[in-house]
N, C-alpha and C. Protein backbone atom coordinates (compact mmCIF):
# COMPACT_ATOMS: atom_id res chain seq x y z
N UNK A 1 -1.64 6.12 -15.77
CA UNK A 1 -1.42 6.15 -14.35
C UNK A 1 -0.09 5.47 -14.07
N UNK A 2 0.71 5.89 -13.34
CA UNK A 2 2.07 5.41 -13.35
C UNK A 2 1.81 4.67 -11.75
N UNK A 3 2.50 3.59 -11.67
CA UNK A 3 2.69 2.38 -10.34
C UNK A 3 4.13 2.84 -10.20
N UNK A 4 3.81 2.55 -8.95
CA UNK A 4 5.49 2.57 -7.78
C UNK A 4 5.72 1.01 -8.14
N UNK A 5 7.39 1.06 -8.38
CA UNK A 5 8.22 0.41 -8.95
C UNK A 5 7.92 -1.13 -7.64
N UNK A 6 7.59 -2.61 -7.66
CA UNK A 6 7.80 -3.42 -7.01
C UNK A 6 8.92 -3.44 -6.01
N UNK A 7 8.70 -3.81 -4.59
CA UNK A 7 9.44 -4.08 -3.58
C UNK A 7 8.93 -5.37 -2.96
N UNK A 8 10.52 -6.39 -3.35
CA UNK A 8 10.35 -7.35 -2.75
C UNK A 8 11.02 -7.63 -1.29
N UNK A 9 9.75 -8.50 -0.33
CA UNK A 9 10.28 -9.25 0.75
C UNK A 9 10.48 -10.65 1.22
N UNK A 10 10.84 -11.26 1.28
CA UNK A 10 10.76 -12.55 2.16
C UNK A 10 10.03 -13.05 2.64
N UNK A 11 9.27 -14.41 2.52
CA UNK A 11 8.41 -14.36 3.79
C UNK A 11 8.60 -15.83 4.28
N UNK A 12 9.42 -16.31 4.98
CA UNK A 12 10.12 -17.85 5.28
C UNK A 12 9.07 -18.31 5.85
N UNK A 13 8.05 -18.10 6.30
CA UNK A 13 7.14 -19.06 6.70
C UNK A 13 6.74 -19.60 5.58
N UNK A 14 6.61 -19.27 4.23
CA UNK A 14 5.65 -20.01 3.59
C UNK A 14 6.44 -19.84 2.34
N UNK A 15 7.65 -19.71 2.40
CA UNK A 15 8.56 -19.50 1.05
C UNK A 15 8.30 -19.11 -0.03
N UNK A 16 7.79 -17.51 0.17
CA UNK A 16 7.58 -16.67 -1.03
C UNK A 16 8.31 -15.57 -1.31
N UNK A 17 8.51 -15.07 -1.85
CA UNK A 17 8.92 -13.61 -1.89
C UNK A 17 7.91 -12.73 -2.44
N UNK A 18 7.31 -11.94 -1.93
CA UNK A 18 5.93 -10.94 -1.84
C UNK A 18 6.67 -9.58 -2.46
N UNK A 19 5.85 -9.43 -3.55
CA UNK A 19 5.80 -8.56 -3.77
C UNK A 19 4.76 -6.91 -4.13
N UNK A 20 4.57 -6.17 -4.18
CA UNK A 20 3.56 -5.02 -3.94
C UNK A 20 3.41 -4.03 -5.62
N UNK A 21 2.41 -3.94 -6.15
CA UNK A 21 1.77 -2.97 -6.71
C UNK A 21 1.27 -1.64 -6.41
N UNK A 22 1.32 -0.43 -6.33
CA UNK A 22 0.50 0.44 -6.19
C UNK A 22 0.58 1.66 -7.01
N UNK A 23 -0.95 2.16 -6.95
CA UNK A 23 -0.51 3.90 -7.86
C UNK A 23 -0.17 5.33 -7.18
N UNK A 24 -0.45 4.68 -5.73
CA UNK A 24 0.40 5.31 -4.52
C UNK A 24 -0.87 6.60 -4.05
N UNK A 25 -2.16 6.33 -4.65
CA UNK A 25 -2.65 7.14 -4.81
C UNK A 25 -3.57 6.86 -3.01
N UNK A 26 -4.51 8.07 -2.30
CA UNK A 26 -4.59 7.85 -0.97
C UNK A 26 -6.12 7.96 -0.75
N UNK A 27 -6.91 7.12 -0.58
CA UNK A 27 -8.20 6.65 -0.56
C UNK A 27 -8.48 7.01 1.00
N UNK A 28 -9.80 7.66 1.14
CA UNK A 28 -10.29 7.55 2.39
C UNK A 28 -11.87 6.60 2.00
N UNK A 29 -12.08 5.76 2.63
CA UNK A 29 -13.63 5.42 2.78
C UNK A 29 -14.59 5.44 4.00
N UNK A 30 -14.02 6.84 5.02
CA UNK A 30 -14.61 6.88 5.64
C UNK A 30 -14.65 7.23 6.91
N UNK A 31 -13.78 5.62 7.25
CA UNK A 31 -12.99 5.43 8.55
C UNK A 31 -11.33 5.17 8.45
N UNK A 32 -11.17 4.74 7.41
CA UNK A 32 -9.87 4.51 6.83
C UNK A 32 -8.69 5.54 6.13
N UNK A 33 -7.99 5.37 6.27
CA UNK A 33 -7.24 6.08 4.85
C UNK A 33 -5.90 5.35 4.32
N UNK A 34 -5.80 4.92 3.21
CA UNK A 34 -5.05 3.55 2.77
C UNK A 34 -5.17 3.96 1.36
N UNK A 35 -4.11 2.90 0.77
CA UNK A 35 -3.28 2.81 -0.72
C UNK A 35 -3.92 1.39 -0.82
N UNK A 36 -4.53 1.20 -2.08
CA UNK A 36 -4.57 0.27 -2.67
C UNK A 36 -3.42 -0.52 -3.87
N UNK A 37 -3.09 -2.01 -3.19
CA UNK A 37 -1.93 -2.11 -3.80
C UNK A 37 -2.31 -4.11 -4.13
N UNK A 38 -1.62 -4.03 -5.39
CA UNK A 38 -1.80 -6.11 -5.77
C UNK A 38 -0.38 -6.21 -5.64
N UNK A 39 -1.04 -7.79 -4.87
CA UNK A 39 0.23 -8.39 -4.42
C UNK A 39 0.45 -9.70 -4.66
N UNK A 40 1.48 -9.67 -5.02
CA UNK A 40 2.21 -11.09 -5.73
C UNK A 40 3.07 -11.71 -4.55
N UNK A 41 2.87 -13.00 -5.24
CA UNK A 41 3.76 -14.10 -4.58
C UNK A 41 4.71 -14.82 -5.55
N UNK A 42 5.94 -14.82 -5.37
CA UNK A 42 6.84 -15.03 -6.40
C UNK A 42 6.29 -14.48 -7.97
N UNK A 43 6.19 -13.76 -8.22
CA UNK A 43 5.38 -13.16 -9.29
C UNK A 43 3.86 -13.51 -9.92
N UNK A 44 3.55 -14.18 -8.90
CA UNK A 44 1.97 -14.22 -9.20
C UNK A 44 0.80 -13.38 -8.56
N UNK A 45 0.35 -12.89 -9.00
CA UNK A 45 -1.13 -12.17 -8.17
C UNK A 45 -1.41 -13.05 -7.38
N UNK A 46 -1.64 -12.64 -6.35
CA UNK A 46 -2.81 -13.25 -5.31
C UNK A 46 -3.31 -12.15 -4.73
N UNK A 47 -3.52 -10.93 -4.54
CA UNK A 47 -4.90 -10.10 -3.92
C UNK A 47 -4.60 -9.16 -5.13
N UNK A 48 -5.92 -8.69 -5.79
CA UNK A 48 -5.65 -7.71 -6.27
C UNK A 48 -6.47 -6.30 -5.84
N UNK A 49 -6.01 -5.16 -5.95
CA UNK A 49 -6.55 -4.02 -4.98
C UNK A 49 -6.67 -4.28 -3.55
N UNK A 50 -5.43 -4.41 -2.71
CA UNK A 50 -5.49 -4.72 -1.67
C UNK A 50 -5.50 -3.71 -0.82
N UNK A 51 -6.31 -3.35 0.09
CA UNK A 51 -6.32 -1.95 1.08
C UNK A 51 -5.36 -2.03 1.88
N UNK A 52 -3.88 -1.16 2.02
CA UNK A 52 -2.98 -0.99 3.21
C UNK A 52 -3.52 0.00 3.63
N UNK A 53 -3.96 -0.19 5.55
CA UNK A 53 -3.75 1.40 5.66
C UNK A 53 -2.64 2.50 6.31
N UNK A 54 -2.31 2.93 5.83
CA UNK A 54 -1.38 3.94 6.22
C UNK A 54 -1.23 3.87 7.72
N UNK A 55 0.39 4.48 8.22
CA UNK A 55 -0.01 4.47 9.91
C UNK A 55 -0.17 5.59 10.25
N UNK A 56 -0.31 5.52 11.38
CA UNK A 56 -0.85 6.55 11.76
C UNK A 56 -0.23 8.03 12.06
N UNK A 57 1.27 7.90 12.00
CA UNK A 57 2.08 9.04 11.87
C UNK A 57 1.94 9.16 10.24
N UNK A 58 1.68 9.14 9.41
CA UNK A 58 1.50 9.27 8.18
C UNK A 58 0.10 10.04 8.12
N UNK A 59 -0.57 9.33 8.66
CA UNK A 59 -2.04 10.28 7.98
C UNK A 59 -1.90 11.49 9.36
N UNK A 60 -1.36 11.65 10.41
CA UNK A 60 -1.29 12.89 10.96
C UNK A 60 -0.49 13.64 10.59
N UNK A 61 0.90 13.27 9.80
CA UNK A 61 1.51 14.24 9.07
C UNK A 61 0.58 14.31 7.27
N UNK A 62 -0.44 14.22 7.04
CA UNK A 62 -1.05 14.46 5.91
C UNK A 62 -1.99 15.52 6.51
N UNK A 63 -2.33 14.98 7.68
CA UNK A 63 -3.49 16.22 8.35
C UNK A 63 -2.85 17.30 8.71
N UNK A 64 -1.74 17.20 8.79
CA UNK A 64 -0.94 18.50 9.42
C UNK A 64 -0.68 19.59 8.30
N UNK A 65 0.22 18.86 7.07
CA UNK A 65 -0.24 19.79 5.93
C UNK A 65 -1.58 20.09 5.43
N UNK A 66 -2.51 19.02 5.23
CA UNK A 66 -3.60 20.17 4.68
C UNK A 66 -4.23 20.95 5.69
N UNK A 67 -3.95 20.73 6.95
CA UNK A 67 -4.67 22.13 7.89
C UNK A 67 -3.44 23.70 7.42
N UNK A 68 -2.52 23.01 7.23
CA UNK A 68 -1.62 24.84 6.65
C UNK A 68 -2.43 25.27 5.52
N UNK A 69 -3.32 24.94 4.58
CA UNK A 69 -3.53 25.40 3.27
C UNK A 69 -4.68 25.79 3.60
C-alpha cells in the first residue's frame, strides 16, 4: 500500500511541527466520509489512524462523478 509523501506544518502554540500519514484511501462509516491519516509531532506519533473528514466541496465533487457512471 503506498502513503502520500509527509506534509509538514507549524503549530506555534505548542511548538511542533505536525506532520500527516495517509494511504489517501476514502472511508465512509456512514455519516462521514474521511481519510485516515497518523500524525506526528516533530517526528513522533501521536494519533494513529486519525479520521479527517473531507470537506464538503470534495465529497460533492466525488458525488458528482460517481452519479456520471
Amino acid at each position: 500500500m503506498s502513503r502520500a509523501a509527509p506534509e509538514g506544518q507549524l503549530i506555534s502554540e505548542i511548538g511542533v511541527i505536525e506532520t500527516t500519514e495517509s494511504d489517501n484511501i476514502l472511508r465512509w462509516d456512514g455519516d462521514n466520509l474521511y481519510v485516515e491519516q497518523d500524525v506526528f509531532h516533530n517526528g513522533q506519533l501521536v494519533h494513529r489512524k486519525y479520521r479527517r473528514r473531507v470537506t464538503k466541496q470534495v465529497a460533492q465533487a466525488i458525488a458528482k462523478m460517481l452519479a456520471q457512471h
